[in-house]
Protein backbone atom coordinates (compact mmCIF):
# COMPACT_ATOMS: atom_id res chain seq x y z
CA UNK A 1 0.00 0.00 0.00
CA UNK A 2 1.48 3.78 -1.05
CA UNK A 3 2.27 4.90 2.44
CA UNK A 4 1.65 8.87 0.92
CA UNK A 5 -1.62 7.84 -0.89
CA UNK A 6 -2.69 6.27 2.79
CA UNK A 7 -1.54 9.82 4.46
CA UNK A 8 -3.86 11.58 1.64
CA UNK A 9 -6.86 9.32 2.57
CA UNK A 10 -6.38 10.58 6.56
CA UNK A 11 -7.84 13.81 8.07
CA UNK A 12 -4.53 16.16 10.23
CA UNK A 13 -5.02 13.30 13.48
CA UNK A 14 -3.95 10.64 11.16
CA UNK A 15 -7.42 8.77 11.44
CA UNK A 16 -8.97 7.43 8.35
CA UNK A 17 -12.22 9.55 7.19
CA UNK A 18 -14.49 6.05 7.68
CA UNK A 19 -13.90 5.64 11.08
CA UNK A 20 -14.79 9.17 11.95
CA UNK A 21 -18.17 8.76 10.24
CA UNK A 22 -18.52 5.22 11.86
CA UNK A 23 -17.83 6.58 15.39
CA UNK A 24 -20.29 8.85 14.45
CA UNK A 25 -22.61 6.42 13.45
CA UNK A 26 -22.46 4.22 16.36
CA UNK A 27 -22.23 7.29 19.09
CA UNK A 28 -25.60 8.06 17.73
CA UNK A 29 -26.36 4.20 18.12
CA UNK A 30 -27.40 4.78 13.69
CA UNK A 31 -26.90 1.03 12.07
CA UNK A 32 -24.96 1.33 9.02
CA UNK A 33 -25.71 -1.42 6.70
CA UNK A 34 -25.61 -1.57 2.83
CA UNK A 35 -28.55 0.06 1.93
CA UNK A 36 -29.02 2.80 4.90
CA UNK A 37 -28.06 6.41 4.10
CA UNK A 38 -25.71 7.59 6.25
CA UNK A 39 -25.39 11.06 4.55
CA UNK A 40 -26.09 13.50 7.55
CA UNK A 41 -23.21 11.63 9.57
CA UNK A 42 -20.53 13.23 6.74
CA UNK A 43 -19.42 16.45 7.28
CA UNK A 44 -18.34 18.84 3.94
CA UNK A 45 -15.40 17.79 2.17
CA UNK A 46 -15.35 14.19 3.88
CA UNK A 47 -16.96 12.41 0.95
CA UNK A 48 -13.80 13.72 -1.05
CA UNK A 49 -11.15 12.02 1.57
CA UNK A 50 -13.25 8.95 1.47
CA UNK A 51 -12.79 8.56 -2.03
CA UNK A 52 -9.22 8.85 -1.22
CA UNK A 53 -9.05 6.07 0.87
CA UNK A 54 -11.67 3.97 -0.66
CA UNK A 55 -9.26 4.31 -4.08
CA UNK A 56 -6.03 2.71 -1.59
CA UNK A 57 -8.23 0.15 -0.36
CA UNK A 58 -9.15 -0.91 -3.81
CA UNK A 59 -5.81 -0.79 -5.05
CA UNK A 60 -4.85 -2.94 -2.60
CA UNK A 61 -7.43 -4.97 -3.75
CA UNK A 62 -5.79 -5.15 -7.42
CA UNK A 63 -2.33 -5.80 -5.92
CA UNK A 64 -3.62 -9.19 -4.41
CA UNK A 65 -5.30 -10.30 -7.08
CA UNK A 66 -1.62 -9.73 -8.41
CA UNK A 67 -2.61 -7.34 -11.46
CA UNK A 68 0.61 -5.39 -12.10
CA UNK A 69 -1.69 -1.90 -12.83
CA UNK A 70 2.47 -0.09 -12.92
CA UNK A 71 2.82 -1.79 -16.27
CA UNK A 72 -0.40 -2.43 -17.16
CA UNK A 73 -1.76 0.40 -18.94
CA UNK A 74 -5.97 -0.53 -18.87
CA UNK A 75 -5.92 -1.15 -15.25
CA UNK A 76 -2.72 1.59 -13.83
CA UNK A 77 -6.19 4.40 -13.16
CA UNK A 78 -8.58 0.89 -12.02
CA UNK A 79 -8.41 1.71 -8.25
CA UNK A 80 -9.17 5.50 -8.81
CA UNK A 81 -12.27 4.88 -10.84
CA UNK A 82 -13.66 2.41 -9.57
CA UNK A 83 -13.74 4.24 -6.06
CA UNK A 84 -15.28 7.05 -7.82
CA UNK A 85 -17.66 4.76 -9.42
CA UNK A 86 -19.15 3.20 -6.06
CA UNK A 87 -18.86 6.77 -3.88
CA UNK A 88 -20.05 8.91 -6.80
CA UNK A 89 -22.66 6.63 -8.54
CA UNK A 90 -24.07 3.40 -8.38
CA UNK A 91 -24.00 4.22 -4.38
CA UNK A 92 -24.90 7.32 -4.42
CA UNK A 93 -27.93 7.10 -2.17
CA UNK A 94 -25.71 6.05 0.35
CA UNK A 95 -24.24 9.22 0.88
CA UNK A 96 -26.03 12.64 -0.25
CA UNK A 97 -29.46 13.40 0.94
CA UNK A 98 -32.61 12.28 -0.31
CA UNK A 99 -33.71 15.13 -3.15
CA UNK A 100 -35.66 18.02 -2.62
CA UNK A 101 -39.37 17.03 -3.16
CA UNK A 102 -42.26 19.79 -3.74
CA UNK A 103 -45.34 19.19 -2.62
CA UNK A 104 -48.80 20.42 -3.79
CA UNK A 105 -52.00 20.63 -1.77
CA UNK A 106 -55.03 18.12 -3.69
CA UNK A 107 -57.03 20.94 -4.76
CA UNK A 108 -59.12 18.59 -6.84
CA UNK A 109 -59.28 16.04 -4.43
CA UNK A 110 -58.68 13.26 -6.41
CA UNK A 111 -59.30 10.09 -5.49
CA UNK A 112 -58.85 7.52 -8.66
CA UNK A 113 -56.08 5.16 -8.84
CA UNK A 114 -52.57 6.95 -10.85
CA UNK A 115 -49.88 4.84 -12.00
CA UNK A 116 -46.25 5.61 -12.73
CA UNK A 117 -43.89 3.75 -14.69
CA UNK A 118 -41.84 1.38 -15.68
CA UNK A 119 -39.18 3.34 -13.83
CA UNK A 120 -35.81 2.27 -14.74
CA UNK A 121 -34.08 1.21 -11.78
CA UNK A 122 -30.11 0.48 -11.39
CA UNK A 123 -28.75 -1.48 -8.00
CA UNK A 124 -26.23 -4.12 -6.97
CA UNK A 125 -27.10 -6.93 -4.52
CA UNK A 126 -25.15 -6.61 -1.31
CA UNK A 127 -24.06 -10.02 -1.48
CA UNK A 128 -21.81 -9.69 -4.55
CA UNK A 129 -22.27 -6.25 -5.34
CA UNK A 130 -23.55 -7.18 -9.08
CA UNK A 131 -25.91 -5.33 -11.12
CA UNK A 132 -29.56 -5.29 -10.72
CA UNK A 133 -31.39 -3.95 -12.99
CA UNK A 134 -35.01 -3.82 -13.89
CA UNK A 135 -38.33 -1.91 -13.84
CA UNK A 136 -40.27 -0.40 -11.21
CA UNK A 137 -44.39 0.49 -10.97
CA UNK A 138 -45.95 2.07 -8.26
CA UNK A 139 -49.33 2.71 -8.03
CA UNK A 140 -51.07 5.22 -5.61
CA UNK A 141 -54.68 6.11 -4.88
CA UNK A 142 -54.65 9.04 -3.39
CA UNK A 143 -57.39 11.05 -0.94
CA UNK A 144 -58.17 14.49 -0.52
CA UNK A 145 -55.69 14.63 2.08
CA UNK A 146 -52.87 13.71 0.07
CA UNK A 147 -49.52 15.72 -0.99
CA UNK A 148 -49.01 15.59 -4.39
CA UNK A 149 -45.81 15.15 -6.11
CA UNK A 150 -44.53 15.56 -10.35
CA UNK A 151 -44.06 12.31 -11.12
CA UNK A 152 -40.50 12.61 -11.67
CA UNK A 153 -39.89 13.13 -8.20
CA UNK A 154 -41.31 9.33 -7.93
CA UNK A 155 -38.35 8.07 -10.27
CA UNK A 156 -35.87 10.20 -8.21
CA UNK A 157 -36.98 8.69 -5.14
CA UNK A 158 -36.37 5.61 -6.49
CA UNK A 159 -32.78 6.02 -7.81
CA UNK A 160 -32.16 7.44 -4.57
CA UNK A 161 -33.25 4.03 -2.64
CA UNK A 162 -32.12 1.89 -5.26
CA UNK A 163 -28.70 3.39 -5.28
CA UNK A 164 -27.39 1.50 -2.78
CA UNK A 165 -26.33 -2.37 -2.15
CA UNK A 166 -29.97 -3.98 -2.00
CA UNK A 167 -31.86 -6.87 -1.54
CA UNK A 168 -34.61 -6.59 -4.20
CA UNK A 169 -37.47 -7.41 -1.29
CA UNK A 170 -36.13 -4.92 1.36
CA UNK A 171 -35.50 -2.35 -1.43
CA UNK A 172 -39.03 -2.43 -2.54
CA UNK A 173 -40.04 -2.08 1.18
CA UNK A 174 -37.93 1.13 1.77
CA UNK A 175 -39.16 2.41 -1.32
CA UNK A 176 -42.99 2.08 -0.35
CA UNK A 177 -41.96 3.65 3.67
CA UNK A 178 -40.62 6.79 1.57
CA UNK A 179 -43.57 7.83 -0.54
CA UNK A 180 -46.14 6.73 2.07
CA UNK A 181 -44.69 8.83 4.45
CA UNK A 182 -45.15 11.79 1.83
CA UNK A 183 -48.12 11.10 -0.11
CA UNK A 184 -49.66 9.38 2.90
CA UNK A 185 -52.63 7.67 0.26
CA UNK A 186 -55.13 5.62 0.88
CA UNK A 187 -53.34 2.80 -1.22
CA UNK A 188 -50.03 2.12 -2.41
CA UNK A 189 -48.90 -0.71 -4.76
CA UNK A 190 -45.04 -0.95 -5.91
CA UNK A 191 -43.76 -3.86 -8.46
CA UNK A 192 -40.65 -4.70 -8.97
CA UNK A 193 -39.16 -6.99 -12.23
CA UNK A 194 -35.57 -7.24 -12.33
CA UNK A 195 -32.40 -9.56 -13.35
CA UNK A 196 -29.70 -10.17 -10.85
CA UNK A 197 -26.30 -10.15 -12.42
CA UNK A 198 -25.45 -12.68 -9.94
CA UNK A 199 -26.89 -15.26 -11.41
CA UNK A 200 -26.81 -14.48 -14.77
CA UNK A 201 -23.21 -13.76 -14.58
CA UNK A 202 -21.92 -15.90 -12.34
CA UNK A 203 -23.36 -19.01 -10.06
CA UNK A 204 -26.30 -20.97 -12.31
CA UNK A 205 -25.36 -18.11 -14.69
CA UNK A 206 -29.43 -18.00 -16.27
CA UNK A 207 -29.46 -15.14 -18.02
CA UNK A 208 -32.88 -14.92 -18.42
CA UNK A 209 -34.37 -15.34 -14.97
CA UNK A 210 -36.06 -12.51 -13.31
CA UNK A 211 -37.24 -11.46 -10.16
CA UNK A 212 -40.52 -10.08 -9.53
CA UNK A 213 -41.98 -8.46 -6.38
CA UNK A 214 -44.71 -6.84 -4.84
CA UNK A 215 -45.72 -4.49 -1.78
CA UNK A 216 -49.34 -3.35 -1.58
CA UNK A 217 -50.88 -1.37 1.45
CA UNK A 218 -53.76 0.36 2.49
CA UNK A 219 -56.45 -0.12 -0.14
CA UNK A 220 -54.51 -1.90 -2.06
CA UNK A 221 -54.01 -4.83 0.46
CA UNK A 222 -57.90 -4.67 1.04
CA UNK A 223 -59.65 -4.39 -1.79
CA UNK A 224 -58.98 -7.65 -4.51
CA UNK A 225 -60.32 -5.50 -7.34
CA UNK A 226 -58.55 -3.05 -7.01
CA UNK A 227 -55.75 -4.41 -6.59
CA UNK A 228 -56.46 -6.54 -10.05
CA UNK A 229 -57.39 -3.38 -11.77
CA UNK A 230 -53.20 -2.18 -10.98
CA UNK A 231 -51.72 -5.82 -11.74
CA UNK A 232 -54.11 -5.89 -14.95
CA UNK A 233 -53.01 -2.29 -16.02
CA UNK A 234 -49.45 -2.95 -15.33
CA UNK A 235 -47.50 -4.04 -19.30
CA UNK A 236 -47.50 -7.43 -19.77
CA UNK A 237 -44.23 -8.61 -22.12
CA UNK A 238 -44.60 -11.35 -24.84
């Protein structure tokens, strides 16, 4: 490991950047795993010296699985981007704030059933940290009570969730807790299709398995009909 790339990735007290936010995390007694947010435990300009040291880690990484990235030209910037990758992107919603959402009063007071999507959705299972990717539908029927959001704001929520290691089941789960909590409808439905890289690419390696889930509340969970009436408006492919 480059002892001054290790010095970069530590704050003046010589303590790695992670550990302050994970003291931080477990002083305020926060858990920490894959897919929890941890964004207001990082203080401005951390998430920089993170990627520091996450980009020594990983070249440690490369070094014991004996890739010579000195002499190797494809892999010599590896460590660097793929740091940047994970920090910066594909777990993102890890570590900035959920987006700004505006919300608008039901004037109309509508009450029939809306549904948005497919969403496109991008994760990585937290057991091998492959791809998921798939399509996401959520359906809400909302009361004259309920905030009311553009409907992109229901695809950024869901980047924002799905950015993050996940287990397809408990993703779909944090999802629904997130726009219940501010739509607060009378019903919410959420479907989720999506292939796991990991066992497409890897494992059985069936590249054309998919996983499909469901979480329906309120009078979704209820009412059979119209719950059918969302499941029978949803695409159906071949």
């Amino acid at each position: 490991m480059n002892p001054i790339a290790l010095a970069d990735a530590r704050d003046g007290e010589g303590t790695p950047v992670s550990v302050k936010i994970r003291e931080r995390l477990q002083a305020a007694r926060k858990r920490f795993n894959a897919n929890d947010n941890i964004a207001e435990f990082i203080q401005p300009g951390e998430l920089e010296a993170l990627l520091d040291e996450v980009t020594v880690q990983m070249q440690g990484v490369l070094n014991s699985m004996v890739i010579d990235t000195e002499n190797d030209h494809n892999t010599e910037n590896t460590a660097r981007r793929v740091a940047k990758m994970y920090l910066k992107e594909v777990f993102k919603g890890r570590y900035v704030a959920a987006p700004t959402i505006t919300e608008f009063p039901n004037a109309e007071h509508l009450n029939e059933l809306m549904i948005v999507g497919p969403i496109m959705v991008r994760s990585a299972c937290s057991h091998h940290l492959c791809p998921v990717m798939g399509h996401i539908w959520i359906g809400v029927l909302p009361n004259e009570h309920t905030n009311v959001i553009g409907l992109s704001k229901y695809a950024r929520r869901a980047e924002w969730i799905m950015g993050r290691p996940q287990i397809q089941e408990e993703a779909v789960v944090q999802l629904a807790d997130l726009i219940q909590e501010k739509t607060q409808p009378d019903g919410l439905a959420i479907v989720m299709e999506a292939s796991h890289f990991c066992m497409g690419w890897r494992g059985v390696k069936d590249v054309d398995s998919k996983m499909i889930n469901s979480v329906m509340r309120g009078a979704f969970l209820k009412d059979s009909s119209l719950r059918r009436e969302f499941l029978s408006l949803l695409p159906r492919k071949g």
